[in-house]
C-alpha atoms as a PDB file:
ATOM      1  CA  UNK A   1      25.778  -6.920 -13.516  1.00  0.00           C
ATOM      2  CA  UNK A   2      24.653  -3.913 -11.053  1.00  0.00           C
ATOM      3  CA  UNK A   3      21.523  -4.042  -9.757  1.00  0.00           C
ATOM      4  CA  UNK A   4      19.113  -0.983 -11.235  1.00  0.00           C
ATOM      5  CA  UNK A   5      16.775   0.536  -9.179  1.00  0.00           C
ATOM      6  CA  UNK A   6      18.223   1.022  -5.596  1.00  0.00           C
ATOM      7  CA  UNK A   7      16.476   2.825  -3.054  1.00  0.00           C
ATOM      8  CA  UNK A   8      18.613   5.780  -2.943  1.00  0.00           C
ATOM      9  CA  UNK A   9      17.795   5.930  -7.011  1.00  0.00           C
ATOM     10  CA  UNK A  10      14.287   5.749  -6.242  1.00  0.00           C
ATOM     11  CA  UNK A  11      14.714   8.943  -4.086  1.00  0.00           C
ATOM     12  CA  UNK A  12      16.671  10.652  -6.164  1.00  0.00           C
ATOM     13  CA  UNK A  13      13.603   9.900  -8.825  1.00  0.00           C
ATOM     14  CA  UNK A  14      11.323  11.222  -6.533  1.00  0.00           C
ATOM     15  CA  UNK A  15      12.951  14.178  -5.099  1.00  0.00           C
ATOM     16  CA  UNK A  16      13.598  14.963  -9.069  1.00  0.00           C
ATOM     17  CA  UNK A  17       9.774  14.278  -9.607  1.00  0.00           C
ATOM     18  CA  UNK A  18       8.602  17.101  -7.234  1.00  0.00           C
ATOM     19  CA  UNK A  19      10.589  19.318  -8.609  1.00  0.00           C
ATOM     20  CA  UNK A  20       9.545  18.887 -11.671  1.00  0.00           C
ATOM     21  CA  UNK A  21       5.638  19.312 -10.923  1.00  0.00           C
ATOM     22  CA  UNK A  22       6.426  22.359  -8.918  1.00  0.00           C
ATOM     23  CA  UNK A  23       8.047  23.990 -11.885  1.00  0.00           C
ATOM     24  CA  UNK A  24       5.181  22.896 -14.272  1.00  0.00           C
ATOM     25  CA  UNK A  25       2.468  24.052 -12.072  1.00  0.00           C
ATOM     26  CA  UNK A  26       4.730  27.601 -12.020  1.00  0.00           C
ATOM     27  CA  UNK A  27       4.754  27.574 -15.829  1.00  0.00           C
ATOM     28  CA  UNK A  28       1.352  26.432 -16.224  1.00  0.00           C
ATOM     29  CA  UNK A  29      -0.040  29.573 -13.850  1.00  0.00           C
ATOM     30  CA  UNK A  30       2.552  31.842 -15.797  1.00  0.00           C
ATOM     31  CA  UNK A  31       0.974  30.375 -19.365  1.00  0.00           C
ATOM     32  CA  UNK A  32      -2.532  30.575 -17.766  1.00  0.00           C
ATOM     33  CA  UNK A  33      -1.952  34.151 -16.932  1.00  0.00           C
ATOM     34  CA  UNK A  34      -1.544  35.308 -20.409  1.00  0.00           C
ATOM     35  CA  UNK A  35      -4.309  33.489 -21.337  1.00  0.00           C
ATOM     36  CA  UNK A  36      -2.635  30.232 -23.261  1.00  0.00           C
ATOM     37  CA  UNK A  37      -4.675  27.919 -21.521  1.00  0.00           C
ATOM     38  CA  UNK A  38      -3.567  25.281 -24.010  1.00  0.00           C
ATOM     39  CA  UNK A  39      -0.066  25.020 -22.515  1.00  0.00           C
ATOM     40  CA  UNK A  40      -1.296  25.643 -19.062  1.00  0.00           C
ATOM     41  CA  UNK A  41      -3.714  22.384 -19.487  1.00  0.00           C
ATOM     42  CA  UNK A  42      -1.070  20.865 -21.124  1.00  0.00           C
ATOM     43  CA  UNK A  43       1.577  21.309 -18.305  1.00  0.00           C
ATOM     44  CA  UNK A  44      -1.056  20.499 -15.718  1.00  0.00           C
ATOM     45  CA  UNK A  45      -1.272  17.145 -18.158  1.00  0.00           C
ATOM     46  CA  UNK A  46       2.447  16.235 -17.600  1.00  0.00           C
ATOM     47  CA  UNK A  47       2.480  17.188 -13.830  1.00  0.00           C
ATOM     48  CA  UNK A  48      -0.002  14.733 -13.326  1.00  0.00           C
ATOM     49  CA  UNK A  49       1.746  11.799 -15.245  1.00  0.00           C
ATOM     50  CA  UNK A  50       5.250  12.456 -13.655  1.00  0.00           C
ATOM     51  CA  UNK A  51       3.181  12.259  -9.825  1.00  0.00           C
ATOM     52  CA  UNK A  52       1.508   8.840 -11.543  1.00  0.00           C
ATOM     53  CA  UNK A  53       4.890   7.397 -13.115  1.00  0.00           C
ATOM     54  CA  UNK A  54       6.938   8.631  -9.634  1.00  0.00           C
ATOM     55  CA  UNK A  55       3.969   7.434  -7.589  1.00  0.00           C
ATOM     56  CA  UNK A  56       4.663  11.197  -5.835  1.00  0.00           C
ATOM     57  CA  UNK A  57       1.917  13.279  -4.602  1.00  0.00           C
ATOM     58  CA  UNK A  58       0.864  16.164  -6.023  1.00  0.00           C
ATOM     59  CA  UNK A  59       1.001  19.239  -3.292  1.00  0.00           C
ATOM     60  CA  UNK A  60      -1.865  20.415  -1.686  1.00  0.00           C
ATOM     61  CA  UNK A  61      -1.371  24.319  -3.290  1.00  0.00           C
ATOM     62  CA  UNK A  62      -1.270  22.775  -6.728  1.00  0.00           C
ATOM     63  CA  UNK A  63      -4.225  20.179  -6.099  1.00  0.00           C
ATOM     64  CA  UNK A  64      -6.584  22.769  -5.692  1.00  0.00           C
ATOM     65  CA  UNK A  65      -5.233  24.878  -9.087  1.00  0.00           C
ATOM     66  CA  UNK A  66      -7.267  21.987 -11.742  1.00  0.00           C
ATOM     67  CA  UNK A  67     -10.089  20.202 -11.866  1.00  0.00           C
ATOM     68  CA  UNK A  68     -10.623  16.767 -10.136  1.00  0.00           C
ATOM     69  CA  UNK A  69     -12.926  15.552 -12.951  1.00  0.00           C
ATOM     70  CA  UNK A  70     -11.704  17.458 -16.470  1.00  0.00           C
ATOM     71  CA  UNK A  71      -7.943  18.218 -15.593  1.00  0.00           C
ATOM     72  CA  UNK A  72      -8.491  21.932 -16.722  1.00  0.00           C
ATOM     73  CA  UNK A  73      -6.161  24.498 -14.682  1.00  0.00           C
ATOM     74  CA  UNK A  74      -8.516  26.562 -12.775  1.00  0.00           C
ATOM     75  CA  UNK A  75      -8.210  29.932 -13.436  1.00  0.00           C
ATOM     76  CA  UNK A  76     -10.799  32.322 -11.376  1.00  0.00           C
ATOM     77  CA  UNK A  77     -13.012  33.914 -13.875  1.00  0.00           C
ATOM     78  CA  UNK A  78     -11.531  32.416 -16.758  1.00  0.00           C
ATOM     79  CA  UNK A  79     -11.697  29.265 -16.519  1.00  0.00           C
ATOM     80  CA  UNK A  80     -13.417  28.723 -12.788  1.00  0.00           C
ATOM     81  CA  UNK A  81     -16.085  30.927 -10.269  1.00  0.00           C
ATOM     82  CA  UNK A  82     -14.774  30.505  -7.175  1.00  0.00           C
ATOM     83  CA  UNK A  83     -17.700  30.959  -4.067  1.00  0.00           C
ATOM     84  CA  UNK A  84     -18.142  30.916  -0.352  1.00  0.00           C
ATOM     85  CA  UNK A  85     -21.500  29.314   1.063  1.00  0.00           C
ATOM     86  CA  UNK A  86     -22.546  27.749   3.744  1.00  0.00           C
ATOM     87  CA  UNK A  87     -18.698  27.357   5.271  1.00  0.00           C
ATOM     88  CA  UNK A  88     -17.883  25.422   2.085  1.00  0.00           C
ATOM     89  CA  UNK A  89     -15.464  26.839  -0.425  1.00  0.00           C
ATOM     90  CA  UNK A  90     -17.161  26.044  -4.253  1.00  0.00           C
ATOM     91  CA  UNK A  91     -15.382  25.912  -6.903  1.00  0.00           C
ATOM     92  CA  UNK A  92     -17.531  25.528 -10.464  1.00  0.00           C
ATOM     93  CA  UNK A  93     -15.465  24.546 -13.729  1.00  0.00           C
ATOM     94  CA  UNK A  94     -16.211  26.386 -16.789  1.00  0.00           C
ATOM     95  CA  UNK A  95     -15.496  23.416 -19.330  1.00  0.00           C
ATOM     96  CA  UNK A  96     -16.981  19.778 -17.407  1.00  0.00           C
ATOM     97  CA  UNK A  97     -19.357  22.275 -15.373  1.00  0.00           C
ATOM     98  CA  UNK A  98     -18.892  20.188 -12.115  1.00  0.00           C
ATOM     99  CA  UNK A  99     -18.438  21.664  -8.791  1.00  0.00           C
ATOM    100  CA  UNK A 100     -15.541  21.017  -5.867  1.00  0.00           C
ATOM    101  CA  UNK A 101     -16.575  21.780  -2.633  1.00  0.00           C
ATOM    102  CA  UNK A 102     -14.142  22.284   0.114  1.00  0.00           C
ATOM    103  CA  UNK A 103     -15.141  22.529   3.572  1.00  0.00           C
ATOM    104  CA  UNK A 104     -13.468  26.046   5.372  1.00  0.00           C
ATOM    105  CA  UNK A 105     -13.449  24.721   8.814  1.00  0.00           C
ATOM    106  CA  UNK A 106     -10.748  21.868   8.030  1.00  0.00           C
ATOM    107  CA  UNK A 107      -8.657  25.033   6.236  1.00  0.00           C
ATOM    108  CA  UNK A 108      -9.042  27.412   9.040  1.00  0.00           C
ATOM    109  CA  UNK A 109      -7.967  24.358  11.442  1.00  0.00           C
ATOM    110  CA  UNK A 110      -4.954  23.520   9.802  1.00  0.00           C
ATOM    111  CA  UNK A 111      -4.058  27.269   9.156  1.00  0.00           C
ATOM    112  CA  UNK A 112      -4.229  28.367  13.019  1.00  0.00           C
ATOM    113  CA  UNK A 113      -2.305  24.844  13.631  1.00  0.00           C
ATOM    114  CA  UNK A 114       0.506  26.254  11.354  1.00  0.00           C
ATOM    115  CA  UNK A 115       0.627  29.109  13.097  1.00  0.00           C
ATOM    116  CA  UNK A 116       1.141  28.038  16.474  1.00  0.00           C
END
């Protein structure tokens, strides 16, 4: 009998896995942008559990687009109020109405870093 699970499997798995989130975030913004946040929380749903099952991260852009603590996609002004105070990016969810802060000097750092 063959053996299952090889690691060139596992990476084909994985590589498949990112893909897949990446084109259910897309479809969850494009659903989110017509105001069918039911299939945007939805896809946002199954991004996570393919990352989980995969044991893949989720990227950083995508991270940011739902809520740590309800799973919501964040949608500014629909769903989310996005501020700026005291060199911390808030973001305040609609539905669990729980804050993320994120500090801007670690963003700016890694920006200018990129740039370079």
């Amino acid at each position: 009998m063959p053996r299952r699970n090889t690691a060139k499997d596992k990476k084909n798995q994985k590589t498949i896995a990112n893909r897949k989130i990446k084109q259910l975030f897309t479809l969850a913004e494009e659903k989110a942008l017509t105001y069918n946040m039911n299939l945007a929380n939805r896809y946002v749903e199954l991004a996570r559990k393919i990352s989980m099952r995969h044991q893949v991260s989720i990227p950083k852009e995508y991270k940011r687009s739902f809520c740590k603590h309800c799973y919501v996609f964040l949608l500014p002004n629909v769903t989310s109020r996005v501020r700026i105070n005291r060199g911390k990016l808030i973001i305040y969810c609609f539905k669990c109405k729980k804050y993320t802060r994120i500090p801007l000097k670690n963003i700016r750092k890694k920006a200018s870093a990129t740039l370079k």
